[in-house]
C-alpha atoms as a PDB file:
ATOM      1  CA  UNK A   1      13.379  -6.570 -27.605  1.00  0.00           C
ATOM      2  CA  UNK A   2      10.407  -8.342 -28.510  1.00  0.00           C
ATOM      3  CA  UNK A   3       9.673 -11.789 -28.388  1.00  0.00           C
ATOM      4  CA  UNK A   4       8.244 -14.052 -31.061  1.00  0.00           C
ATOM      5  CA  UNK A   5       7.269 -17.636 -31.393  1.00  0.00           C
ATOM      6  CA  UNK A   6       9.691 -19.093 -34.421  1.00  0.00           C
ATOM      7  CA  UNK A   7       8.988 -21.999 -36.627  1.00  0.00           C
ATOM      8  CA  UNK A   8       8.736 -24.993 -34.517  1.00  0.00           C
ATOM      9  CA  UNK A   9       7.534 -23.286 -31.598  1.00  0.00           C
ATOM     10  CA  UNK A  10      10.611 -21.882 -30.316  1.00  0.00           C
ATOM     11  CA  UNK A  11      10.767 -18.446 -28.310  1.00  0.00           C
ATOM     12  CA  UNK A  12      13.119 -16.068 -29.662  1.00  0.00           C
ATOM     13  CA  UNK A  13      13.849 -12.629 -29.492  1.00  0.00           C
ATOM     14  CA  UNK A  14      14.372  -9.799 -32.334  1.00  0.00           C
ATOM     15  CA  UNK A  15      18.181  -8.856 -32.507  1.00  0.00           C
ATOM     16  CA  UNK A  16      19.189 -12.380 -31.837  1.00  0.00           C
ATOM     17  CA  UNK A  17      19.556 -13.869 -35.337  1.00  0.00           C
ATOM     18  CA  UNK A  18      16.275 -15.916 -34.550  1.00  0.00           C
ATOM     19  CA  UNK A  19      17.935 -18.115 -32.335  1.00  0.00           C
ATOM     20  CA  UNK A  20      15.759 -19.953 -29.201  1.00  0.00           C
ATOM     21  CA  UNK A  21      15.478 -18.113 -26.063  1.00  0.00           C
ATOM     22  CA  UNK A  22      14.380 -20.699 -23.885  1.00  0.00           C
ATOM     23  CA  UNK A  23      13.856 -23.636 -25.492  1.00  0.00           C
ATOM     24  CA  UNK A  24      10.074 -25.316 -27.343  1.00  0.00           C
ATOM     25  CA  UNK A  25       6.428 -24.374 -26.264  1.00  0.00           C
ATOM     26  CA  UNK A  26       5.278 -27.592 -27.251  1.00  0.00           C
ATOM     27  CA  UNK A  27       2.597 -28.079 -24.480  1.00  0.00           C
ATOM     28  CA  UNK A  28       0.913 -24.963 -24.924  1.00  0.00           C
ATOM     29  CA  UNK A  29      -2.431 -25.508 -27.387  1.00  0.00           C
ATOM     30  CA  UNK A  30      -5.391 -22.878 -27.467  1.00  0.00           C
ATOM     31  CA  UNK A  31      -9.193 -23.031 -28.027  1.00  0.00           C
ATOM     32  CA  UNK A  32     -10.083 -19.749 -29.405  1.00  0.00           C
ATOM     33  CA  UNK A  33     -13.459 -17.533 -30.513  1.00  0.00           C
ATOM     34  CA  UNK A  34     -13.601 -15.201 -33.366  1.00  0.00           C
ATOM     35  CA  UNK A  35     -16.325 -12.667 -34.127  1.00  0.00           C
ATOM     36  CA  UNK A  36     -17.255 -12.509 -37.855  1.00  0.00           C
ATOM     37  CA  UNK A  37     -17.699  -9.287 -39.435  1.00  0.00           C
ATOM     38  CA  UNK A  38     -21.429 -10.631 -39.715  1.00  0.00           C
ATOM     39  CA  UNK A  39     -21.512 -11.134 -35.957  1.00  0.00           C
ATOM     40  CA  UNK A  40     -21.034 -14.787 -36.003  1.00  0.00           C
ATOM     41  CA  UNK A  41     -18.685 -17.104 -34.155  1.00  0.00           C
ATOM     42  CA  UNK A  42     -16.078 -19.464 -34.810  1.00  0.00           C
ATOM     43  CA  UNK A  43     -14.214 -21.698 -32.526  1.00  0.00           C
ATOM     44  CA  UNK A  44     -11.519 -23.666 -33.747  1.00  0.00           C
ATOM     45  CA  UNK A  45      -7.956 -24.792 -31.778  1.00  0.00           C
ATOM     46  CA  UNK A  46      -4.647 -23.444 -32.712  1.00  0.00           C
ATOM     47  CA  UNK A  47      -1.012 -23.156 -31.372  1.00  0.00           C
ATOM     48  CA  UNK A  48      -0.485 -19.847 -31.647  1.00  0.00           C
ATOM     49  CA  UNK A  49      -4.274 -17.839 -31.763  1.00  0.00           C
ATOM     50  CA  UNK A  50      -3.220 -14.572 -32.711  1.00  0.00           C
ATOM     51  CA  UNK A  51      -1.273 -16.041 -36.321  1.00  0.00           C
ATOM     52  CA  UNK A  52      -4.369 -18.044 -36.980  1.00  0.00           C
ATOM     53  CA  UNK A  53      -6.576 -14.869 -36.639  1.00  0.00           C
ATOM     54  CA  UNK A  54      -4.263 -13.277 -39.052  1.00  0.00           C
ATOM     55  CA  UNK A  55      -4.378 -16.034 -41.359  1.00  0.00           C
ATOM     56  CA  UNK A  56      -8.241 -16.390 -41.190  1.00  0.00           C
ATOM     57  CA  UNK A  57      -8.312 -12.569 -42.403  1.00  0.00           C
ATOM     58  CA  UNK A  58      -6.163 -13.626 -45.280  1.00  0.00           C
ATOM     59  CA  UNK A  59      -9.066 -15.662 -46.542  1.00  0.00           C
ATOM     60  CA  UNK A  60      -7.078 -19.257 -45.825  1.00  0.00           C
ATOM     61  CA  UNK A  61      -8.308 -19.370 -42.070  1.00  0.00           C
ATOM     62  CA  UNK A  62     -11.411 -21.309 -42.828  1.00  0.00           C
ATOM     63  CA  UNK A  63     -14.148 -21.333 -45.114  1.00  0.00           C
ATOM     64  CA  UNK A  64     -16.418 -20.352 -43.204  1.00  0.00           C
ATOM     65  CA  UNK A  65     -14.451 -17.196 -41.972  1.00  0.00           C
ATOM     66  CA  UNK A  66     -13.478 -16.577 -45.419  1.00  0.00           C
ATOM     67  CA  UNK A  67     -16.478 -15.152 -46.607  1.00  0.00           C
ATOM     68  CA  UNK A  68     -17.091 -13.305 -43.349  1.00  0.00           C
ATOM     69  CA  UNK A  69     -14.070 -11.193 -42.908  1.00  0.00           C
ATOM     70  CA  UNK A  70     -12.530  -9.586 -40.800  1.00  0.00           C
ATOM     71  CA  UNK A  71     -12.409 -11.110 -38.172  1.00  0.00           C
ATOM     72  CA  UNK A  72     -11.813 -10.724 -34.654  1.00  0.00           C
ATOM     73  CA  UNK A  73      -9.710 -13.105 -31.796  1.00  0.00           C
ATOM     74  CA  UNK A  74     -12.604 -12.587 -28.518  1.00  0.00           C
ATOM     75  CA  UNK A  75     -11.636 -15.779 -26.792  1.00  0.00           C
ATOM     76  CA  UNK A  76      -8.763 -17.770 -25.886  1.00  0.00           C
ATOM     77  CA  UNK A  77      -8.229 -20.920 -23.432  1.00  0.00           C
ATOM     78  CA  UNK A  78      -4.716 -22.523 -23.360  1.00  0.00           C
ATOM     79  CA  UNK A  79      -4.099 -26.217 -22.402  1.00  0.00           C
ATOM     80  CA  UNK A  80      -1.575 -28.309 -21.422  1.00  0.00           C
ATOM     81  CA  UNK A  81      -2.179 -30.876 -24.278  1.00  0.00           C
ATOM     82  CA  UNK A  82      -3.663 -31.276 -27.462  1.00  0.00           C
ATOM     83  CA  UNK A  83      -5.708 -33.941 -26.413  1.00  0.00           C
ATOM     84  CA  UNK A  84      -7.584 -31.554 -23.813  1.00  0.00           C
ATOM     85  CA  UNK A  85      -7.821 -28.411 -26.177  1.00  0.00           C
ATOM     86  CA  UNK A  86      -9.655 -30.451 -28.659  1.00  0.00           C
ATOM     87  CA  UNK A  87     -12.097 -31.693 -26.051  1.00  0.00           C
ATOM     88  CA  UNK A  88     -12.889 -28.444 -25.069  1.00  0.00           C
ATOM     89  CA  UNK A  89     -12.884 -27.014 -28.578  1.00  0.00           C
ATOM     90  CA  UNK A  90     -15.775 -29.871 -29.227  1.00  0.00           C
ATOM     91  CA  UNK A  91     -17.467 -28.806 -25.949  1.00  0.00           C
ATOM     92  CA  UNK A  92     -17.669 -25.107 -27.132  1.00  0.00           C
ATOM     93  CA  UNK A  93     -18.636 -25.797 -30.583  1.00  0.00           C
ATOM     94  CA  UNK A  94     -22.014 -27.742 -28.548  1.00  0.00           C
ATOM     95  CA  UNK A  95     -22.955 -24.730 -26.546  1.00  0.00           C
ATOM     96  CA  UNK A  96     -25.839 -22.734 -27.769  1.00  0.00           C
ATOM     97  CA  UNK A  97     -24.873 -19.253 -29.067  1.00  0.00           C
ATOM     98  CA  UNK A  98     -25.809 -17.436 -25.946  1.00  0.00           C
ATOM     99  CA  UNK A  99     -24.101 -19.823 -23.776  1.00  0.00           C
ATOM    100  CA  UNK A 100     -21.207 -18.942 -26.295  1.00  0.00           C
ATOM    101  CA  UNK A 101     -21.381 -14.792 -25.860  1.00  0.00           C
ATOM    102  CA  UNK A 102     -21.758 -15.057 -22.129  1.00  0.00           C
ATOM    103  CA  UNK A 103     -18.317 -16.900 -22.208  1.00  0.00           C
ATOM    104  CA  UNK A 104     -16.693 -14.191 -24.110  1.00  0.00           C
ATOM    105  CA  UNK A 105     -18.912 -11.481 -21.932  1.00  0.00           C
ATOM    106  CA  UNK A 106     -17.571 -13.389 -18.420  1.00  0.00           C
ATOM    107  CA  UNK A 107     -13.800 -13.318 -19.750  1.00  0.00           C
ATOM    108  CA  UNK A 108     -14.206  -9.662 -20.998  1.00  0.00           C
ATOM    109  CA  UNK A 109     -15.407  -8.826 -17.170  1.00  0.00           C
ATOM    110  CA  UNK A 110     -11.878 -10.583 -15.857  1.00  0.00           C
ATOM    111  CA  UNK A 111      -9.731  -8.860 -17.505  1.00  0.00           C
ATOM    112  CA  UNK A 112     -10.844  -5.726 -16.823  1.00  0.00           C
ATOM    113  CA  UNK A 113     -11.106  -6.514 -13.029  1.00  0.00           C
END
């Protein structure tokens, strides 16, 4: 069965009435990259990456995504606390472009590997 992230960060699994698996993911934060339709980028943190992608293509994401849908989750980073994921979500939002698409490139290469 397939497992979800519930309201308040809980694991659960379909089938189960919604009811926690293991417990809260509460030190689990991301720093993620989305590609605009227009070829752009966009950092910004989130808890779970993959809703906030979904509600960035709703048109509520952002409003700078808004206008430049769809979008596309290219990068992810998790941390162990907020604290640190906004650091780094500050340090990426610094780097030049370039430096930007050669961290998506170099994380592209890993996974495949």
């Amino acid at each position: 069965m397939p497992l979800t992230i519930g309201p308040c960060g809980k694991l659960t699994q379909s089938g189960r009435g919604g009811r926690p698996l293991f417990g809260t993911l509460r030190n689990v934060h991301f720093v993620y990259i989305l590609r605009c339709a227009d070829g752009s980028l966009y950092t910004g943190y989130a808890r779970d990456p993959r809703a906030r992608m979904r509600l960035h293509n709703t048109g509520r994401g952002a409003k700078y995504t808004a206008g430049r849908r769809p979008v596309r989750l290219v990068y992810t980073e998790s941390h162990d606390t907020l604290s640190a994921a906004l650091k780094r979500e500050y340090q990426i939002k610094q780097l030049p472009r370039m430096e930007k698409r050669a961290l998506v490139r170099l994380t592209k290469r890993r996974r495949v590997k």
